[in-house]
Every structure is written in C-alpha cells, then in structure tokens.
Protein backbone atom coordinates (compact mmCIF):
# COMPACT_ATOMS: atom_id res chain seq x y z
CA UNK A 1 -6.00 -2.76 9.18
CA UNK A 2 -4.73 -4.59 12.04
CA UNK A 3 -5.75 -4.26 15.73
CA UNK A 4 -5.36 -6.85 18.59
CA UNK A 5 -7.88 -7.78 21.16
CA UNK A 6 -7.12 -6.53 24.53
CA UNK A 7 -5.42 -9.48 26.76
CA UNK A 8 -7.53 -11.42 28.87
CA UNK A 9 -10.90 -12.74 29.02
CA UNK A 10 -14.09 -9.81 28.93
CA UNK A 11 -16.94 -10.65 31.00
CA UNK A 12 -20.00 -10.66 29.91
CA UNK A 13 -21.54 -6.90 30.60
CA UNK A 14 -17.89 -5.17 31.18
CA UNK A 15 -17.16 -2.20 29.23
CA UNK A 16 -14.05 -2.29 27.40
CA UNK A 17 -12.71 1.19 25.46
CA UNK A 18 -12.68 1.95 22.04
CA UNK A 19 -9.70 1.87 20.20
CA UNK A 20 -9.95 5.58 18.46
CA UNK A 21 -8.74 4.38 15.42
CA UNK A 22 -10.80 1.97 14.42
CA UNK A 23 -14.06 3.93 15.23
CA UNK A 24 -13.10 7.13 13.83
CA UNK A 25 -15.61 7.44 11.32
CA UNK A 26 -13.54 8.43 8.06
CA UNK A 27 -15.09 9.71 4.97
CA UNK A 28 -18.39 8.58 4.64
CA UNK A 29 -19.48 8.26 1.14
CA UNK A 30 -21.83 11.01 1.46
CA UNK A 31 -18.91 13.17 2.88
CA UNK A 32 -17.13 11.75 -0.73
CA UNK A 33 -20.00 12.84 -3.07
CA UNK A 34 -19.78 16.23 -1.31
CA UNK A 35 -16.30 16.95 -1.98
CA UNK A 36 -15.42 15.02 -5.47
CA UNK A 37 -18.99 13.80 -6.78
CA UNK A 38 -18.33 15.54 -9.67
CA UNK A 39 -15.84 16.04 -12.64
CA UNK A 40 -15.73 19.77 -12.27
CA UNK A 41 -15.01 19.17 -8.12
CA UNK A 42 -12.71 16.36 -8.95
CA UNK A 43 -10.75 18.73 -11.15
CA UNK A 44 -10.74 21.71 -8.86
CA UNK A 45 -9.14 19.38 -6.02
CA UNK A 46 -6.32 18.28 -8.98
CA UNK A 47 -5.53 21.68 -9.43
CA UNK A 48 -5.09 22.67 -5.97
CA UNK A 49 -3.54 19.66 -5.18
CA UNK A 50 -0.92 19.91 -8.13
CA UNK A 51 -0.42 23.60 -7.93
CA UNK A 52 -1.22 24.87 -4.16
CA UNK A 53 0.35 27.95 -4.80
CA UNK A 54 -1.24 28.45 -8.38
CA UNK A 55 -0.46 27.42 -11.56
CA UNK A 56 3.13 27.68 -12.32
CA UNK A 57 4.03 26.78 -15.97
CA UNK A 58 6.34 23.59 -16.35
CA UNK A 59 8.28 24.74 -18.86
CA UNK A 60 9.41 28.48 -17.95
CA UNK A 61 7.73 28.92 -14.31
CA UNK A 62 5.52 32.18 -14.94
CA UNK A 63 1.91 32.02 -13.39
CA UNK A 64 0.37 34.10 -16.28
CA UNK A 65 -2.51 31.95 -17.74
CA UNK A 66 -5.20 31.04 -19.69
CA UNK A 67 -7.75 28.17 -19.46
CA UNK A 68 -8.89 26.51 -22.88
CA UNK A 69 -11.92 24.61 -23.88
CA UNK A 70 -13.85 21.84 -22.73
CA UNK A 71 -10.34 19.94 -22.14
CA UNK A 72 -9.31 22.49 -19.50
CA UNK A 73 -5.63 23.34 -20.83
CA UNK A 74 -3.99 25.63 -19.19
CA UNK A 75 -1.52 27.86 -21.46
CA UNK A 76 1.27 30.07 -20.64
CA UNK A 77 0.67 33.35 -21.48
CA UNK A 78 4.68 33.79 -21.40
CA UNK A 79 5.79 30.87 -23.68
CA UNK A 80 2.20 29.95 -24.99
CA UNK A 81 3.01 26.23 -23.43
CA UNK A 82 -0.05 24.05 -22.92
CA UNK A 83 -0.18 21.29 -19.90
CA UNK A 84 -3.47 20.40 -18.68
CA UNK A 85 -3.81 19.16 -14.73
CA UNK A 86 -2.85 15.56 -15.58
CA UNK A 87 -0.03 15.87 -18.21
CA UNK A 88 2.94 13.77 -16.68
CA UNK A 89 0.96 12.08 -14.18
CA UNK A 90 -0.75 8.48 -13.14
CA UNK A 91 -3.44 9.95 -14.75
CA UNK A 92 -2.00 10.91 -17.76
CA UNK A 93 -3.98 9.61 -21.35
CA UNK A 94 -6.77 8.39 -19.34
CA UNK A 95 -9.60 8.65 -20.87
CA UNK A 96 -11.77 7.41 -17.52
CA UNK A 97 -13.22 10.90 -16.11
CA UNK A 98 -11.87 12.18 -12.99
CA UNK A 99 -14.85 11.55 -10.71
CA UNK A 100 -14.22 7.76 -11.53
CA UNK A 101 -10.74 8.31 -10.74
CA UNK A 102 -11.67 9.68 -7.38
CA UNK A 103 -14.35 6.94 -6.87
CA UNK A 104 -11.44 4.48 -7.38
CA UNK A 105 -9.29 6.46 -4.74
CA UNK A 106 -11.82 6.32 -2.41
CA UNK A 107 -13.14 2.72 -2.38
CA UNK A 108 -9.18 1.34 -2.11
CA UNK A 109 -8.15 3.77 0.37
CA UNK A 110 -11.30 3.23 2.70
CA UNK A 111 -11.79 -0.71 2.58
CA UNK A 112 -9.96 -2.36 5.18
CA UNK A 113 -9.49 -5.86 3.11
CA UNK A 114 -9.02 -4.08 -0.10
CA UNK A 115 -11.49 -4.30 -3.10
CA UNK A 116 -11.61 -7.09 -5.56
CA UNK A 117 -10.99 -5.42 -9.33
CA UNK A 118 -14.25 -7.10 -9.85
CA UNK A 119 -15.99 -5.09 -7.39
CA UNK A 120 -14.76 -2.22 -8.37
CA UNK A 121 -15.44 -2.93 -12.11
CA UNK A 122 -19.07 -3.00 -10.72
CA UNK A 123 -18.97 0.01 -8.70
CA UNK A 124 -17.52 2.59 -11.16
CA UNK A 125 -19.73 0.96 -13.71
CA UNK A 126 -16.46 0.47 -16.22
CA UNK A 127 -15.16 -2.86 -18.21
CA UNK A 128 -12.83 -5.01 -16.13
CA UNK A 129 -9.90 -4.40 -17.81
CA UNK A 130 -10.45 -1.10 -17.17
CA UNK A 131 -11.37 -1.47 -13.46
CA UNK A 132 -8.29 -3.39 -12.89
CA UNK A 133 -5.64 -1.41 -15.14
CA UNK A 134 -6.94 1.72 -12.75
CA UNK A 135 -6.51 -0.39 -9.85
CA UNK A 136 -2.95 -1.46 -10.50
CA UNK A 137 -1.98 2.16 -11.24
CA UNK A 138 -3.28 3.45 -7.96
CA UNK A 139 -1.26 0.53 -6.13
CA UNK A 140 1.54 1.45 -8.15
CA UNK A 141 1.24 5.06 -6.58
CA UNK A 142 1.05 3.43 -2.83
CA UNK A 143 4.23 1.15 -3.69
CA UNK A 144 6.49 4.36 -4.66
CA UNK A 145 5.28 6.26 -1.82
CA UNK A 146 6.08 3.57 0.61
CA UNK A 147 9.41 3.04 -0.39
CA UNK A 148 9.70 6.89 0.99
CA UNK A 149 9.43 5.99 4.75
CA UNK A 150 11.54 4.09 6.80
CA UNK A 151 11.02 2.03 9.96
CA UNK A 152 12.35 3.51 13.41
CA UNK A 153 12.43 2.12 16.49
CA UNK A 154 11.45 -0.89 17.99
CA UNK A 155 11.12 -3.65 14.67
CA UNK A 156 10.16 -7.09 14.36
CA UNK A 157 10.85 -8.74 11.49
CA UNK A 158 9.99 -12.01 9.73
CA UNK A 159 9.94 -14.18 6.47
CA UNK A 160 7.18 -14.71 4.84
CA UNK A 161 5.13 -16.44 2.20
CA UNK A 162 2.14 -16.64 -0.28
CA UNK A 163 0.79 -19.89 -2.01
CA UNK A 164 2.71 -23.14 -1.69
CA UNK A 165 -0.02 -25.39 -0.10
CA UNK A 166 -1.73 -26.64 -2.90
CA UNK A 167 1.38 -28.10 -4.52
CA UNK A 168 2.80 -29.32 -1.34
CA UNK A 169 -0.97 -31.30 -0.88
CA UNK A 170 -0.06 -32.77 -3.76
CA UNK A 171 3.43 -33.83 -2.94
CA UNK A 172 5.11 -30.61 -3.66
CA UNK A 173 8.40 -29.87 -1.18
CA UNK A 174 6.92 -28.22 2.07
CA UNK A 175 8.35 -25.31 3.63
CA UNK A 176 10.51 -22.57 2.33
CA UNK A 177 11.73 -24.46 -0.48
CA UNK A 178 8.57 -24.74 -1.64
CA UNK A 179 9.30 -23.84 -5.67
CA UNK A 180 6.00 -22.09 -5.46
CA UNK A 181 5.51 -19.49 -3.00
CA UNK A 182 6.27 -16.15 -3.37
CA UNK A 183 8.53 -14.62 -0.70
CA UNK A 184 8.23 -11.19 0.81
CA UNK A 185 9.13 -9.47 4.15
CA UNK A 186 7.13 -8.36 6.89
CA UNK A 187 8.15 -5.58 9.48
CA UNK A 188 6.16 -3.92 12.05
CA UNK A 189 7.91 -1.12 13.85
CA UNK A 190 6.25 -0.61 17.34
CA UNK A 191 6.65 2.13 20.30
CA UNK A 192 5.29 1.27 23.97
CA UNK A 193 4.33 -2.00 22.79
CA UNK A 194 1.94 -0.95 20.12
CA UNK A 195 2.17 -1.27 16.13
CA UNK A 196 3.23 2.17 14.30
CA UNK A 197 4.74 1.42 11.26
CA UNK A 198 4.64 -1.62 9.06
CA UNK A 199 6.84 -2.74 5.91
CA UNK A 200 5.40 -5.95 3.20
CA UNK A 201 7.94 -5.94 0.81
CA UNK A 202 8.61 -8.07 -2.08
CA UNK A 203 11.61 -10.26 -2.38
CA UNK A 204 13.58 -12.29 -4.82
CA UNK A 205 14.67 -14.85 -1.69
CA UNK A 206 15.34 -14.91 1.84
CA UNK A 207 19.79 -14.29 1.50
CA UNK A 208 21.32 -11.99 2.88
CA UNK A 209 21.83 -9.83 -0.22
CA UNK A 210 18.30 -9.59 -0.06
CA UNK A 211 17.86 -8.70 3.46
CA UNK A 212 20.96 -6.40 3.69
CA UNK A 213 20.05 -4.18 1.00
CA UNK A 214 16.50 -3.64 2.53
CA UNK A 215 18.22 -2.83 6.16
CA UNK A 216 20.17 -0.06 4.79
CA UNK A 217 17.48 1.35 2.40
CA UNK A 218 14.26 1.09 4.79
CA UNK A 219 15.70 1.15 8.22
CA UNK A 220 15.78 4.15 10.18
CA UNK A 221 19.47 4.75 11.58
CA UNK A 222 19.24 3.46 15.20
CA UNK A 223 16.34 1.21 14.57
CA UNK A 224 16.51 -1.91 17.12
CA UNK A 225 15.49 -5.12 15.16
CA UNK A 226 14.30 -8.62 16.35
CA UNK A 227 13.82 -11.44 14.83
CA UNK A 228 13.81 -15.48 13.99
CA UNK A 229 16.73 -17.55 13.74
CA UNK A 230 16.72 -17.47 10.13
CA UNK A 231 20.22 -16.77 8.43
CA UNK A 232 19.85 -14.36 6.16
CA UNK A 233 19.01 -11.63 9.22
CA UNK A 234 22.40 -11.80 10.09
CA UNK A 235 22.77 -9.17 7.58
CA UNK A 236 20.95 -6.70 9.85
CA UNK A 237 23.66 -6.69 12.54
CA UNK A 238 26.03 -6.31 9.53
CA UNK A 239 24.22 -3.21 8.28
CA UNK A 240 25.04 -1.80 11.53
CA UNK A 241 21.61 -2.25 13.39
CA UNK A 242 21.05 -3.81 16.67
CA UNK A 243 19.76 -7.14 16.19
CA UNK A 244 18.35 -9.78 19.05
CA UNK A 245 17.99 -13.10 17.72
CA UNK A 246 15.21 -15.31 19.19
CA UNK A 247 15.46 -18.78 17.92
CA UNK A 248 12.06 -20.23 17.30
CA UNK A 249 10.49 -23.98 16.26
CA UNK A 250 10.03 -24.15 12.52
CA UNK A 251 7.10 -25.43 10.95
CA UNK A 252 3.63 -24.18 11.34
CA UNK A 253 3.07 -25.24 14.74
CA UNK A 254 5.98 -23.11 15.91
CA UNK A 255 5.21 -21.86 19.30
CA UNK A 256 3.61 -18.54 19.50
CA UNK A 257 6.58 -16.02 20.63
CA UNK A 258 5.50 -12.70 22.39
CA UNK A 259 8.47 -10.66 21.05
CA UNK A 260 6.96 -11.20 17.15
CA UNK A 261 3.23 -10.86 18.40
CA UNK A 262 2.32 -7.78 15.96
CA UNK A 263 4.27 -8.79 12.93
CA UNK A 264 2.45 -12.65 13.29
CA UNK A 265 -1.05 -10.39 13.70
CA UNK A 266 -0.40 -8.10 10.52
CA UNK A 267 0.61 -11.46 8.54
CA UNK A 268 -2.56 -13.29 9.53
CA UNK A 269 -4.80 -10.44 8.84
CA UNK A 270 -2.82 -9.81 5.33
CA UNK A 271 -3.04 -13.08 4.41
CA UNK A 272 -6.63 -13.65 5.53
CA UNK A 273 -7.76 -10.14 3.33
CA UNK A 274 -5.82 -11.81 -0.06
CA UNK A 275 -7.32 -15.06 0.48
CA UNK A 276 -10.83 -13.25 1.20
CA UNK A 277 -10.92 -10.50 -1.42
CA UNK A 278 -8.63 -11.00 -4.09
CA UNK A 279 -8.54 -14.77 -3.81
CA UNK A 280 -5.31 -15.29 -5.67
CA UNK A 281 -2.63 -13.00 -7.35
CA UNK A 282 0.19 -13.82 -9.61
CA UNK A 283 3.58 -13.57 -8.46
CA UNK A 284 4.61 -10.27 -10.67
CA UNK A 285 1.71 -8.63 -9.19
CA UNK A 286 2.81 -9.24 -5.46
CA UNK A 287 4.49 -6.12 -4.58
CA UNK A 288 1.85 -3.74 -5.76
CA UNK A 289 -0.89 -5.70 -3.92
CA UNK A 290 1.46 -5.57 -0.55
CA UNK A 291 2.05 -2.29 -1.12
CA UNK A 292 -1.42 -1.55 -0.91
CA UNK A 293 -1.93 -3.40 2.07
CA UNK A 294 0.89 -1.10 3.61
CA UNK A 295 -0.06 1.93 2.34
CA UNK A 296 -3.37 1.59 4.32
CA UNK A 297 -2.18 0.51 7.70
CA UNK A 298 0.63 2.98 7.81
CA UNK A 299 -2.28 6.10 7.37
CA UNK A 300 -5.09 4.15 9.21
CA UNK A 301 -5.20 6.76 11.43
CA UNK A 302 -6.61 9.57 8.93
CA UNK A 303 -8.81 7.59 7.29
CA UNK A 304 -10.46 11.41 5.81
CA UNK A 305 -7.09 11.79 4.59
CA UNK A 306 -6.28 9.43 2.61
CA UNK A 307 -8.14 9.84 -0.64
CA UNK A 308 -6.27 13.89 -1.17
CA UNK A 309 -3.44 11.80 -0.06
CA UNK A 310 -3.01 9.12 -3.00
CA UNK A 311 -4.29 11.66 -5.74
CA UNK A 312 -1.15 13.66 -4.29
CA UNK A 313 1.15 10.88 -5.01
CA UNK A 314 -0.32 10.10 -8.14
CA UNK A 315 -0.01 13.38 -9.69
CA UNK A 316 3.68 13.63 -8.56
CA UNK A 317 4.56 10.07 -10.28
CA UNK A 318 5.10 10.17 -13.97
CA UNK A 319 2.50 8.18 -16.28
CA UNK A 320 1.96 4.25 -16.02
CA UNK A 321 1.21 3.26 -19.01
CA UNK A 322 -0.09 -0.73 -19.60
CA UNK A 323 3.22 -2.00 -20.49
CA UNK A 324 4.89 -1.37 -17.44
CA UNK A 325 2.47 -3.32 -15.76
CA UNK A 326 3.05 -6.24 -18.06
CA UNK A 327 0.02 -8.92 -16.74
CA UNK A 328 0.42 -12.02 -17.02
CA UNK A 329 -3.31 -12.62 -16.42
CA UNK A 330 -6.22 -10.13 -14.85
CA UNK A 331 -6.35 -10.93 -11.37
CA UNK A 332 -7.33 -9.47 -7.67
C-alpha cells in the first residue's frame, strides 16, 4: 500500500530497480476464476480451509459423515449432528452464494485504495445494501485479525486525524480540538530503515489512558518507540518501552522530520485512498475501514495469499449479524 521513492533525483534514461513487492504480480483475476469461479470450488476451498484435516464434528469430534442435499450439510454419523461449512461463521445466514463471497474477498484484498461499496455493488451484481453489509463483515474479519499481531522493533508513532476542515473553513476550532475529527493512531514498525509492520487504530482521544492501554496490548516486549512531543506518549515510557521524544512544530506546516518519515508516508497515502475511494465515512465506521487499510499493508507481500487468508479468518470468527454493525448511514 505504501512505498517511497528512492532518495534523490533519477536522470532521465537511468535504470532504477524494482521494488519486488510492488511488481509481484498477485492473483490475477483469471488466476481467481480458476480457483473459486464457482460455488462448488468456492465450497471445496471452505471445507478445506475449515477442516484441513477433515471434517471433525463440532459437537462430539468423530469424523464419521454424511453429506445431505443441495444445502451440503454435513451430519455426524455418531451423534446424527448437522453443521454445514458456514454454521458459526462470518458467513453464517447468508443467503449471497459463496462465489460472491469469494468475489468480495478478492476485489478488497487485491485493490490497493480499497473498493468503494458502490463498486462493488456493481461488480458482484448485488443491491447496495447488500454490497456494503458484505463489505463491512469482511472488514470486520481484518479488524479482529489485526488486533492479533503486535509491533516489534523499531516504531514510530503519531496522532492522527480524519475530517475537521470543513467546519474549521467555516469557523470551526482548528487543530486537535477540532469537535469534529475522528482520532486514531498510526504506527509503522520498521527494520534497516524500511516499513514492516503498520498499526491504524481507532481511538476515543489522544490521553494517556488511551495510549497506555494500546502500548501494553499491541507492543511487542522490547519494542523501541519514537515519537512527537505530544503528552499523552508519555505513557509509552510508562508501559515500560523505550521511548525517544522528538519535539516537532505543530500545525500543518510542521517541518518534515526524518525519524517519522514512514509513518507521515502511510498517513498521506491512507488518507489520500479514503478521500479517493470511499470519499467520506462516519465516525462509528472508522475502525473497520482502518482496519482494512492495515490488514492489506501488513500482507502486501503475498498478494496470492491473501484471499485463502481472510476466508480463514472469517470462518474462525463467529457470525456478524446487521445489528452489530449498527449504521448510522450506508457509506464507503
């Protein structure tokens, strides 16, 4: 999702390398259609995915089985228990065939930017509601998983926000007290000077409440963290990490500081892809939409990988069901 230009000036005719992850050529949609362009492919990948070792009943564990009808339930011939391959999972009740499911997977987990609900209303050929109810599920997926890995290492860390400017145009407060912009926190864990890792993460406020609970539940132990002068990151040294404080100018002509030069890249890129694609989101939304975001960059190297990847996750989270998403409006 987020590369930076090599340093210094190319002339016109030089030959500069090829960053390997950017051109790796991923799954091309023809390499999709071959592996999940069907519901009967899409459900043979579930099942393998779910039970790699074969089917092992949920409720008593034998591997004795049955398949029934066109719904594909599997029953125990022990217990006579019936599950089918998406009981308990994201993709539980859904009555959107599989393929579309996949098709979904694929299109978020491929686009760099993200794809606009719209867009993918269009491309799975579904309602919008639809399209975007799918959507949110799958980013719900990517948020859980996240919260799973920890940054190690080398971290810079910053405050951040969306919205804000239109109200302050119009004589709104400027800066962080701006009553409408939604906080969250960036983090991009490096090694040898280049980006490995990165964390967007939703928060209530910049305190250090806020910022000390996210030390000691998403930093590695060991991790070396630098960042602004801001207050509230005085709860990183008091979670026990090494912190280096590098006081900056506030405002946004702040001068550019080397030692925060990939988490100010993934920021403007992130930013730039919400303003591009999804053009606004509402504030409860925010976390999934970062998540997504995250989820990409932090498996941008296996771009082939990452469609078996999410329907893993999904079929190991429980259901989501349209409640729990509670929309204030369909956007993104």
């Amino acid at each position: 999702m987020v590369q930076a230009k090599p340093a210094g000036t190319v002339r016109l005719g030089a030959v500069v390398a090829r960053n390997p992850v950017q051109f790796q050529k991923g799954l091309s949609l023809g390499g999709f259609l071959a592996r999940y362009g069907s519901e009967e492919l899409c459900h043979a990948a579930l099942v393998a995915l779910r039970w790699p070792d074969g089917f092992a009943c949920p409720r008593c564990g034998a591997r004795e089985h049955a398949v029934l009808g066109r719904r594909r339930l599997f029953q125990c011939s022990a217990c006579r228990h019936q599950t089918s391959v998406k009981a308990g999972t994201v993709f539980a009740a859904s009555k959107l065939p599989l393929a579309k499911w996949f098709l979904a997977i694929y299109l978020l987990t491929q686009s760099k930017n993200d794809v606009a609900a719209l867009e993918l209303m269009r491309q799975l050929g579904v309602r919008y509601d639809t399209a975007w109810l799918v959507k949110q599920k799958l980013m719900a997926a990517m948020l859980e998983r996240n919260r799973q890995r920890p940054l190690a290492g080398e971290v810079q860390i910053d405050d951040a926000y969306l919205g804000g400017e239109k109200k302050w145009c119009e004589g709104g407060k400027r800066g962080r007290g701006s009553p409408n912009k939604i906080p969250f926190l960036a983090a991009v864990a490096t090694r040898e000077g280049r980006p490995v890792a990165v964390h967007l993460r939703r928060v209530d406020g910049f305190t250090k409440e806020q910022l000390g609970r996210y030390a000691r539940a998403s930093l590695a132990p060991g991790a070396r963290v630098v960042s602004d002068g801001l207050h509230c990151f005085a709860a990183l040294a008091e979670a026990g990490f090494a912190h280096t404080v590098i006081k900056t100018g506030g405002g946004p002509r702040r001068p550019t500081e080397p030692a925060f030069a990939w988490v100010n890249t993934v920021l403007g890129n992130v930013k730039a892809a919400i303003t591009g694609t999804c053009r606004a989101l509402g504030a409860r939304h925010t976390a999934r939409y970062l998540a997504a975001y995250e989820y990409r960059f932090n498996r941008r190297a296996d771009l082939r990988g990452m469609v078996p990847r999410l329907a893993y996750v999904a079929l190991r989270l429980p259901p989501t069901p349209y409640r729990t998403i509670v929309p204030a409006e369909a956007d993104g």
